[in-house]
C-alpha atoms as a PDB file:
ATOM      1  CA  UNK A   1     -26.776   5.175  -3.817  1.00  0.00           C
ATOM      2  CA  UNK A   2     -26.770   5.664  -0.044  1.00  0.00           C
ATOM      3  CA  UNK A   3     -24.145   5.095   2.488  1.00  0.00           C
ATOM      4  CA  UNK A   4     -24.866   4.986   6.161  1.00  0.00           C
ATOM      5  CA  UNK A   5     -22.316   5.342   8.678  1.00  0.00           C
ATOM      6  CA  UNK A   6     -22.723   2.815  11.325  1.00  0.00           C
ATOM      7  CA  UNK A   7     -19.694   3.026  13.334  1.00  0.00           C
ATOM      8  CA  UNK A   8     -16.487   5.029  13.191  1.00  0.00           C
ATOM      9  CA  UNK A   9     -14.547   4.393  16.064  1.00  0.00           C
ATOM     10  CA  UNK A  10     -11.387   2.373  16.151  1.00  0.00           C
ATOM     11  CA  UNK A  11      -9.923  -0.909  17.015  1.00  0.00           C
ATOM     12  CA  UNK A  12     -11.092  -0.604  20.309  1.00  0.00           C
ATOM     13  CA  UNK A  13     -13.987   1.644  19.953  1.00  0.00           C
ATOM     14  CA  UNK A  14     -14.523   4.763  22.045  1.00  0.00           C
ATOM     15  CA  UNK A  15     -17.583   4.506  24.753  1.00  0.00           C
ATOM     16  CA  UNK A  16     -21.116   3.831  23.176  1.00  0.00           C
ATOM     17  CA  UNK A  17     -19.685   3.940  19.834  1.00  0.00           C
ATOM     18  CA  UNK A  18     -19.376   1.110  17.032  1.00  0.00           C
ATOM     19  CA  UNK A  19     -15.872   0.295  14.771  1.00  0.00           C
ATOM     20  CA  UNK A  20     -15.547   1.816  11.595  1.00  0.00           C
ATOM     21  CA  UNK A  21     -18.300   0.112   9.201  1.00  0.00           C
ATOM     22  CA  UNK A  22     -20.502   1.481   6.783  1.00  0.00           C
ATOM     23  CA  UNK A  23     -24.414   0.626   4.945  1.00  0.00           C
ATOM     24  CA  UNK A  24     -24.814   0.798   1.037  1.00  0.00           C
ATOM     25  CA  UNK A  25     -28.777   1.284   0.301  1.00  0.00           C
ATOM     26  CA  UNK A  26     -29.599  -0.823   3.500  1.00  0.00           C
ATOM     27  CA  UNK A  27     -28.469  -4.002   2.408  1.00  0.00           C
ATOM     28  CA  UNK A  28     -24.725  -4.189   1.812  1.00  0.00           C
ATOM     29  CA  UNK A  29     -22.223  -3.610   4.514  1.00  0.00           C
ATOM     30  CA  UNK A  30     -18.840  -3.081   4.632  1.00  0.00           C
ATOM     31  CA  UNK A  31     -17.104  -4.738   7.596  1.00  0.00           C
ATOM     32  CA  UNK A  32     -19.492  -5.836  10.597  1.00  0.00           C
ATOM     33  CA  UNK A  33     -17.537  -3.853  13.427  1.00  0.00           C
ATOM     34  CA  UNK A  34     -18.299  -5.011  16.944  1.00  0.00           C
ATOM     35  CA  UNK A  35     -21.843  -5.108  16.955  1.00  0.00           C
ATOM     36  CA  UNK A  36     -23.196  -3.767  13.638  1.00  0.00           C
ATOM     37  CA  UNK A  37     -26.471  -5.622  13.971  1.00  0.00           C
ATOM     38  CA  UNK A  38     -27.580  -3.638  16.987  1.00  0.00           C
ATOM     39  CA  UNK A  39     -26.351  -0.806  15.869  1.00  0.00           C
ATOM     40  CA  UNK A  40     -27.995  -0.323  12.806  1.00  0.00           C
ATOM     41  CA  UNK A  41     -31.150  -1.177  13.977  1.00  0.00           C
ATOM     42  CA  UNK A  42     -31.195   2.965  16.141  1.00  0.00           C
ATOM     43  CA  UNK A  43     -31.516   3.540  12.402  1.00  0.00           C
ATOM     44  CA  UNK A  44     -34.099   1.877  10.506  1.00  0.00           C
ATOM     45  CA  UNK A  45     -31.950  -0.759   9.488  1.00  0.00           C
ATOM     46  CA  UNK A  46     -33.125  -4.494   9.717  1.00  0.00           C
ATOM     47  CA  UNK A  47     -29.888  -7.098   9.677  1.00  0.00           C
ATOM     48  CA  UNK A  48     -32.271  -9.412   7.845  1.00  0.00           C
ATOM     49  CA  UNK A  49     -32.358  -7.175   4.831  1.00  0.00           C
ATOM     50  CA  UNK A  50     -28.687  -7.549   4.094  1.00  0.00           C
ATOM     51  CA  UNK A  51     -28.033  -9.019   0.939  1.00  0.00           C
ATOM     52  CA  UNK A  52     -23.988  -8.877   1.508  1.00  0.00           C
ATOM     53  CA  UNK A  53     -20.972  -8.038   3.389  1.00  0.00           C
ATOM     54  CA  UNK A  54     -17.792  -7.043   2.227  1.00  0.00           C
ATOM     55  CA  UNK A  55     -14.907  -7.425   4.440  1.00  0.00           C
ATOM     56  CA  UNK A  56     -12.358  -5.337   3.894  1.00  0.00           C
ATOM     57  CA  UNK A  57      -9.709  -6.984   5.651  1.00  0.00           C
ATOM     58  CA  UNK A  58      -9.556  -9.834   8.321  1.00  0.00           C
ATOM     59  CA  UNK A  59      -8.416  -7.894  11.326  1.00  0.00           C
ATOM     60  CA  UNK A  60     -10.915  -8.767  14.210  1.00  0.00           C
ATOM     61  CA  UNK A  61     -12.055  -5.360  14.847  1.00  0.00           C
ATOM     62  CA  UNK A  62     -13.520  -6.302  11.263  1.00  0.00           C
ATOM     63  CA  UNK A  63     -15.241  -8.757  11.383  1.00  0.00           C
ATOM     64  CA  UNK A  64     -16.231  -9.686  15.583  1.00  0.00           C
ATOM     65  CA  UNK A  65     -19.820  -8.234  14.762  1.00  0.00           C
ATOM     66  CA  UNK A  66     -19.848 -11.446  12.178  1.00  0.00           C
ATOM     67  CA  UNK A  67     -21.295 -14.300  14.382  1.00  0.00           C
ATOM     68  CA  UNK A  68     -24.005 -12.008  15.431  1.00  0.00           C
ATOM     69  CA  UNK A  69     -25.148 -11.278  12.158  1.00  0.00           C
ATOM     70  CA  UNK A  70     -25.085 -15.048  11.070  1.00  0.00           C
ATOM     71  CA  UNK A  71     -26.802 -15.914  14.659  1.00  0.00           C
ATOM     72  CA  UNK A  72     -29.552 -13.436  13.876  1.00  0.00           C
ATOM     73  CA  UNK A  73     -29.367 -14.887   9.772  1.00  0.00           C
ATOM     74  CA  UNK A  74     -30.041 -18.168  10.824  1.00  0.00           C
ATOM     75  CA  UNK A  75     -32.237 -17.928  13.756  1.00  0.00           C
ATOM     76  CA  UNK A  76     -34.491 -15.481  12.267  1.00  0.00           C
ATOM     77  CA  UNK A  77     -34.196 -15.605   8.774  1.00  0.00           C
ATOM     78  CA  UNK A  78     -35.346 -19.784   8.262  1.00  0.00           C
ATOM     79  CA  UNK A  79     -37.701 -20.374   5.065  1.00  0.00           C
ATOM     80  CA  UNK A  80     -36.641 -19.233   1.553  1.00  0.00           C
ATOM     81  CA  UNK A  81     -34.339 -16.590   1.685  1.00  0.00           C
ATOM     82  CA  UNK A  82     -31.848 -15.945  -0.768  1.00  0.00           C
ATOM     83  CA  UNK A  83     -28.370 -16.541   0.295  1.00  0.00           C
ATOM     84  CA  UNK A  84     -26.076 -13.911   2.140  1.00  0.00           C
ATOM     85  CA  UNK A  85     -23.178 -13.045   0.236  1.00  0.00           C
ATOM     86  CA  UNK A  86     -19.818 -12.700   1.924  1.00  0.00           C
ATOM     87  CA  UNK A  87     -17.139 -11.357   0.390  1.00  0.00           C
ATOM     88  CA  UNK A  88     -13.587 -10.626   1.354  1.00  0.00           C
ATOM     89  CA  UNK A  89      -9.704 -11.145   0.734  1.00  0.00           C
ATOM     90  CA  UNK A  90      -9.171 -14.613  -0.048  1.00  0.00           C
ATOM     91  CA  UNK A  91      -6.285 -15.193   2.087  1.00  0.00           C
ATOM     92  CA  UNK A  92      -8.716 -15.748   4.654  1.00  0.00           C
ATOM     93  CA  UNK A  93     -12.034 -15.713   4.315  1.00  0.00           C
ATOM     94  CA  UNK A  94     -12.765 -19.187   4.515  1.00  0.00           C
ATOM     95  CA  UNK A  95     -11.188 -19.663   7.427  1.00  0.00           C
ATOM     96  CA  UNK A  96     -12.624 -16.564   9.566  1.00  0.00           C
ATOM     97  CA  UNK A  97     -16.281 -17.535   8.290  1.00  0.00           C
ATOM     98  CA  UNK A  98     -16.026 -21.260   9.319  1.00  0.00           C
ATOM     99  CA  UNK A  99     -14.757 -20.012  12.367  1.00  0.00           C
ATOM    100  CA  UNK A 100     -17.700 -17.905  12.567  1.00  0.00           C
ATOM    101  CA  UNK A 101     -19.715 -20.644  12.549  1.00  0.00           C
ATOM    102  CA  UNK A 102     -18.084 -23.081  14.479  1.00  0.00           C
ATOM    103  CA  UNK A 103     -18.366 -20.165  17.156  1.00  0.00           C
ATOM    104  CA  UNK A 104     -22.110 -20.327  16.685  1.00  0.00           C
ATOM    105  CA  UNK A 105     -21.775 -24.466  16.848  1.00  0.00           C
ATOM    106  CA  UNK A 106     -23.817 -24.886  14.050  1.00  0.00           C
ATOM    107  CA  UNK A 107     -22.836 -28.654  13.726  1.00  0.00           C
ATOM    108  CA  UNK A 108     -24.860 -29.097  16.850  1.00  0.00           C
ATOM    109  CA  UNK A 109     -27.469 -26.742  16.365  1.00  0.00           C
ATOM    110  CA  UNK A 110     -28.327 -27.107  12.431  1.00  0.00           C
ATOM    111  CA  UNK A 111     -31.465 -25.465  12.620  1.00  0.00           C
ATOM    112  CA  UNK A 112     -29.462 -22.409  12.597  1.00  0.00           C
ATOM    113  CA  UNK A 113     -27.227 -22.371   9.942  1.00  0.00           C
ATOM    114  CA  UNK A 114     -27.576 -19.289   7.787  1.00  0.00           C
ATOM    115  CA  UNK A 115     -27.606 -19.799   4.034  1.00  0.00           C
ATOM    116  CA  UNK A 116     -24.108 -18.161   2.651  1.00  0.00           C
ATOM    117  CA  UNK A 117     -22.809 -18.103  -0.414  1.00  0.00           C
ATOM    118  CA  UNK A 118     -18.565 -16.446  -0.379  1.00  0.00           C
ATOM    119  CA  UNK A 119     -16.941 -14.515  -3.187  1.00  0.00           C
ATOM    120  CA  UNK A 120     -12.763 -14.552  -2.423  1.00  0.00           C
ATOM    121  CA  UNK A 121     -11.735 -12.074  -3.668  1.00  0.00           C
ATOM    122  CA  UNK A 122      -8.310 -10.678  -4.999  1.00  0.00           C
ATOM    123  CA  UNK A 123      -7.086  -7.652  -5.860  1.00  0.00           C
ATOM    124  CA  UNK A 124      -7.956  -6.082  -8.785  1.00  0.00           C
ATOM    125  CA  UNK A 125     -11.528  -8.299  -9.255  1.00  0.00           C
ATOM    126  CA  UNK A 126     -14.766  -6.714  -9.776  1.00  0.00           C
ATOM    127  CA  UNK A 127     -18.117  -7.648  -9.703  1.00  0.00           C
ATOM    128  CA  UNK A 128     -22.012  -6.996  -9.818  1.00  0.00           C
ATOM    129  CA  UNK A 129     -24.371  -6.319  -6.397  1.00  0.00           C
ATOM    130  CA  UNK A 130     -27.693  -5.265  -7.768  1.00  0.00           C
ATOM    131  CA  UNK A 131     -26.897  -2.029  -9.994  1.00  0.00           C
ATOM    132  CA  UNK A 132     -24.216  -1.293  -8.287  1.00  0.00           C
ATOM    133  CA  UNK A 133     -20.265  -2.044  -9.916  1.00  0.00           C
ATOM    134  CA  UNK A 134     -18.103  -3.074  -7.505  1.00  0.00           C
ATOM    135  CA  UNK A 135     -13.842  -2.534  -7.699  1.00  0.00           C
ATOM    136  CA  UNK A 136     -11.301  -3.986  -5.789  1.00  0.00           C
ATOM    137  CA  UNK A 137      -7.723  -2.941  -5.611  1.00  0.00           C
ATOM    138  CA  UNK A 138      -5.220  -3.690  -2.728  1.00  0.00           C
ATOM    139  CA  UNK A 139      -4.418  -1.269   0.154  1.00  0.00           C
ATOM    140  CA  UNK A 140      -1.102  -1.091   2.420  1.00  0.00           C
ATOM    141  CA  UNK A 141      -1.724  -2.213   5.791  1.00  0.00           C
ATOM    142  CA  UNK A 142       0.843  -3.396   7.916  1.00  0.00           C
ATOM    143  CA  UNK A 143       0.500  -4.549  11.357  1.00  0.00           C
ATOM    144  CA  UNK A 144       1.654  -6.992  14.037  1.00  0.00           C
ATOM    145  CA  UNK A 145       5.592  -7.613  13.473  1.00  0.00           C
ATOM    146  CA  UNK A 146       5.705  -5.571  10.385  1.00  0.00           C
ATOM    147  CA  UNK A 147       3.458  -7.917   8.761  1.00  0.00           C
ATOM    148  CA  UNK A 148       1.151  -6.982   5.803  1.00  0.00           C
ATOM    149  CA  UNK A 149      -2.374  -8.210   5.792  1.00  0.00           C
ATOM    150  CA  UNK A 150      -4.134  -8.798   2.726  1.00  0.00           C
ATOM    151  CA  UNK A 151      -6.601  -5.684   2.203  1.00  0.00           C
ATOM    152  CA  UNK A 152      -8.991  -4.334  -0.367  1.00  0.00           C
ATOM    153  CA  UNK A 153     -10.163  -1.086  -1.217  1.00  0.00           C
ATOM    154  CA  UNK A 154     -13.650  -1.493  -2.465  1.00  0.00           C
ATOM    155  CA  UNK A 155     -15.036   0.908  -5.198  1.00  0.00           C
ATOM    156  CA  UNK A 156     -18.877   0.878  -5.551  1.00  0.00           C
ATOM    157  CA  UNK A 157     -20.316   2.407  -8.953  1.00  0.00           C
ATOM    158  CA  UNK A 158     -23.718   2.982  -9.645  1.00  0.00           C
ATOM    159  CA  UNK A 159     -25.891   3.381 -13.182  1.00  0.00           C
ATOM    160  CA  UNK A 160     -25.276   6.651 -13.340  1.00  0.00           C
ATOM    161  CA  UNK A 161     -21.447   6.577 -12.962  1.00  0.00           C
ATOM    162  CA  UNK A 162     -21.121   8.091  -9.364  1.00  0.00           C
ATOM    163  CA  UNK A 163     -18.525   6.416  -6.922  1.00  0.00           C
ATOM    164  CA  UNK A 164     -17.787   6.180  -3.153  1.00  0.00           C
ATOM    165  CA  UNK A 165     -15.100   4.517  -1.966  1.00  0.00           C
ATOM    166  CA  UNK A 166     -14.150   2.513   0.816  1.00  0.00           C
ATOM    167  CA  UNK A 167     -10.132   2.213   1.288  1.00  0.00           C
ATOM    168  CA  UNK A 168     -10.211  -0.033   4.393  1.00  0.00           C
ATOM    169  CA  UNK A 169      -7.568   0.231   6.648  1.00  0.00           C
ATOM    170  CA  UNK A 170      -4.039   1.452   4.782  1.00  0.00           C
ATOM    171  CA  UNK A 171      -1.333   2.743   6.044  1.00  0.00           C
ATOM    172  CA  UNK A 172       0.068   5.785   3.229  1.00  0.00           C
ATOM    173  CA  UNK A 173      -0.235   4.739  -0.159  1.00  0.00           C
ATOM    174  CA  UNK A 174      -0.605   7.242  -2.891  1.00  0.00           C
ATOM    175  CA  UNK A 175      -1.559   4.433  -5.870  1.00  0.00           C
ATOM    176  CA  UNK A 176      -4.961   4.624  -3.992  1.00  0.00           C
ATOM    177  CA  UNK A 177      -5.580   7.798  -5.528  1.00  0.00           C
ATOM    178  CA  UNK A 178      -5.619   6.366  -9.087  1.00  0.00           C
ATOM    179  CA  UNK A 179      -8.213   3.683  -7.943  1.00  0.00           C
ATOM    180  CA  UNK A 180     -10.445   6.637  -6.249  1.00  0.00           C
ATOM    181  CA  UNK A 181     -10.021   9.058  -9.247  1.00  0.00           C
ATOM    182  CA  UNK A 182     -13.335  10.957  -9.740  1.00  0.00           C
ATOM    183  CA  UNK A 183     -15.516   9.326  -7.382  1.00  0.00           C
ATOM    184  CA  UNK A 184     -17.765  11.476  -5.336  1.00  0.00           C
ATOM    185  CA  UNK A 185     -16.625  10.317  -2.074  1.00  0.00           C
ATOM    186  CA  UNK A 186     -13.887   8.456  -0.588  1.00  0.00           C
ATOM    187  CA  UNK A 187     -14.038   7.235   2.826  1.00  0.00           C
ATOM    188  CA  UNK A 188     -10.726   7.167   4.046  1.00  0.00           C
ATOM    189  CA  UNK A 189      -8.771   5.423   7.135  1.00  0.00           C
ATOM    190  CA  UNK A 190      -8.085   7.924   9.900  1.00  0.00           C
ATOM    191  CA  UNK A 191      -6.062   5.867  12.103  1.00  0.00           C
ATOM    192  CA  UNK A 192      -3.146   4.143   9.885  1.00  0.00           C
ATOM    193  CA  UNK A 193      -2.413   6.968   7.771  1.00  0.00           C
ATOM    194  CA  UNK A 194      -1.425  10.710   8.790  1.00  0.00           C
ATOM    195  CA  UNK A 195      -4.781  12.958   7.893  1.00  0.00           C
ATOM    196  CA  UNK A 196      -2.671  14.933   5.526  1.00  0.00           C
ATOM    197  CA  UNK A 197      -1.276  12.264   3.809  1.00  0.00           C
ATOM    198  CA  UNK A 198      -4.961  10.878   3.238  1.00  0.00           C
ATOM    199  CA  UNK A 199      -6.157  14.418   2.272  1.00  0.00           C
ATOM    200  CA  UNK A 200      -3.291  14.520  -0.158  1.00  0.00           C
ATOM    201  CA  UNK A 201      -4.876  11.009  -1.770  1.00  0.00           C
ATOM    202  CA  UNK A 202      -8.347  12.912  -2.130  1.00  0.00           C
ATOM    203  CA  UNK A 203      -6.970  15.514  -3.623  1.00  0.00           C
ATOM    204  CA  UNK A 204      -4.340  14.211  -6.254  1.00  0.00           C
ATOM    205  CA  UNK A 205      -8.007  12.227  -6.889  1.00  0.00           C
ATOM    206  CA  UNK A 206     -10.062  14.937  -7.725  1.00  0.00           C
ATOM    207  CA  UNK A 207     -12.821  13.507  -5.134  1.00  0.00           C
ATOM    208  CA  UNK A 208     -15.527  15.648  -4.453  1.00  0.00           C
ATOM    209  CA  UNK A 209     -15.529  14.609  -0.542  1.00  0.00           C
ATOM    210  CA  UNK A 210     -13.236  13.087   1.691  1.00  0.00           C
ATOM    211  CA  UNK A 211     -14.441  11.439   5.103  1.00  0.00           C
ATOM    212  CA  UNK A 212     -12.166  10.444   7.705  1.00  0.00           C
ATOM    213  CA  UNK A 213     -13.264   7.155   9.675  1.00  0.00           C
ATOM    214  CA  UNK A 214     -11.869   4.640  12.197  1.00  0.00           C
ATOM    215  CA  UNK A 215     -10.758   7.604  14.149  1.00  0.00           C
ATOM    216  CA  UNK A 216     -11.017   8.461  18.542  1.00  0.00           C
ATOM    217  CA  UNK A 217     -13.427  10.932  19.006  1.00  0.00           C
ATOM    218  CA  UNK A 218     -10.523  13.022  21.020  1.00  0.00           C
ATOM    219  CA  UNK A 219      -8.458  13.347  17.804  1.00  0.00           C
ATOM    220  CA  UNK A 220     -11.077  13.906  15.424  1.00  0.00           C
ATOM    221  CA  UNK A 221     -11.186  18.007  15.556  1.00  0.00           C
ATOM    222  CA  UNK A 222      -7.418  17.867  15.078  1.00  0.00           C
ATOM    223  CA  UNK A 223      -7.531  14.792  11.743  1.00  0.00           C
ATOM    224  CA  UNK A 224      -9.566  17.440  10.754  1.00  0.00           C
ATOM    225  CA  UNK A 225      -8.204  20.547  11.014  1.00  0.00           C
ATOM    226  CA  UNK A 226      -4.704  18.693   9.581  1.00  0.00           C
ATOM    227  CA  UNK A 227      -6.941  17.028   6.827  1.00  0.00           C
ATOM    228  CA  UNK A 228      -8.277  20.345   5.486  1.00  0.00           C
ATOM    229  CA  UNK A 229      -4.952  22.183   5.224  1.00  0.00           C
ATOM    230  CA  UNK A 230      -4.639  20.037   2.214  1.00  0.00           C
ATOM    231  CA  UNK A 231      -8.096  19.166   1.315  1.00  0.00           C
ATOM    232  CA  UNK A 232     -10.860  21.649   2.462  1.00  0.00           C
ATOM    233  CA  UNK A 233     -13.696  19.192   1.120  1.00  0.00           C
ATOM    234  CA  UNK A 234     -12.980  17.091   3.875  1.00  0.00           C
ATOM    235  CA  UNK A 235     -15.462  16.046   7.288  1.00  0.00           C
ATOM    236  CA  UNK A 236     -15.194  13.524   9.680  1.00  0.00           C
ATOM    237  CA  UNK A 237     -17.580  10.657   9.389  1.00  0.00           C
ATOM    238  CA  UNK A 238     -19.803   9.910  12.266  1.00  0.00           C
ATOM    239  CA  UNK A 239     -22.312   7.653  13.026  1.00  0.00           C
ATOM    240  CA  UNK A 240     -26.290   7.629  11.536  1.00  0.00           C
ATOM    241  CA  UNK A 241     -24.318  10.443   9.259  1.00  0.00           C
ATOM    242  CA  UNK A 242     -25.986   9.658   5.784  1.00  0.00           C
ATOM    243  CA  UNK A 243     -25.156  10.353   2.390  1.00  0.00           C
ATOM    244  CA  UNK A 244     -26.829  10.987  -1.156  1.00  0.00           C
ATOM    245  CA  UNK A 245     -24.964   9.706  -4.059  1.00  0.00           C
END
């Protein structure tokens, strides 16, 4: 299994730098940031070879690179392609991918209407991309007027029973460490939960690596230096950073 970095900035993301979203073996990603189909293409990576993206939440920092990647789907994938698979918390997903392509007015311009299949998802599902297992279990996040939004962890297995995981964006919650337990890496929020507090989840895990993510470049050397008071395994993810699993 390998896992690309393509952005790791926050909500807003820092100057020529993408929001936190991430490449399984070149053709799954999770969350589309602002512009993830540009900005995968710096490395090697062709939009048109994605097979699926998993949302991990419907916050727009999330999902704004979405229309692009449908736009550049249907306007340069036509023929027989299989569909792409778009998968997400089912509280909304429906909604945020028709607006996606109501954005792209695909009722007037049919000729470029991606083929899609989506996979709602709840916490707690699991299913099958390829070889690789996928998890879901339901992370904290609270925002707006102390609102929670409906958001998955996703944990990605592969044949030989290695794991990263993703915990999208959470605010503290230590039952994430049970869902995380053993895997090899576990990219973690940097921005909605204190670095200690997520080094403390990667280490009550037993992970073998923690990565910080959706962090400002200005804080990262101090997330750090925090995170690996409790966790020494620990870097900060950055972008093109790749990883072996």
């Amino acid at each position: 299994m390998k896992i690309t970095i393509i952005g790791q900035s926050t909500c807003i993301p820092d100057q020529e730098r993408e929001t936190a979203c991430s490449l399984i073996d070149g053709k799954h990603l999770v969350d589309t940031g602002w512009c993830s189909a540009q900005a995968m293409r710096p490395y090697g990576f062709d939009p048109l070879a994605l097979e699926s993206i998993l949302l991990t939440h419907l916050h727009q920092d999330h999902y704004l690179g979405l229309p692009a990647l449908l736009f550049h789907h249907g306007l340069r994938g036509r023929g027989e392609r299989p569909p792409l698979q778009i998968a997400g918390p089912r509280e909304y997903l429906e909604s945020v991918v028709g607006a996606a392509l109501e954005f792209l007015q695909v009722e007037r311009f049919p000729e470029i209407t991606p083929n899609l299949t989506l996979l709602p998802l709840s916490s707690g599902e699991r299913f099958t991309l390829d070889d690789l297992t996928v998890e879901t279990f339901g992370a904290r996040h609270v925002s707006g007027h102390n609102r929670h939004e409906p958001t998955l962890a996703y944990r990605f297995t592969n044949a030989a029973g290695k794991s990263v995981v993703f915990s999208g964006d959470t605010h503290p919650h230590p039952p994430l460490a049970e869902f995380a337990r053993g895997a090899a890496v576990l990219i973690h929020d940097g921005a909605h939960t204190p670095a200690r507090e997520a080094a403390a989840i990667a280490r009550d895990a037993g992970v073998g690596r923690l990565l910080l993510t959706h962090y400002r470049e200005e804080d990262g050397p101090t997330l750090l230096q925090e995170a690996r008071e409790v966790f020494s395994d620990t870097d900060l993810a950055e972008e093109g950073m790749t990883l072996l699993i």
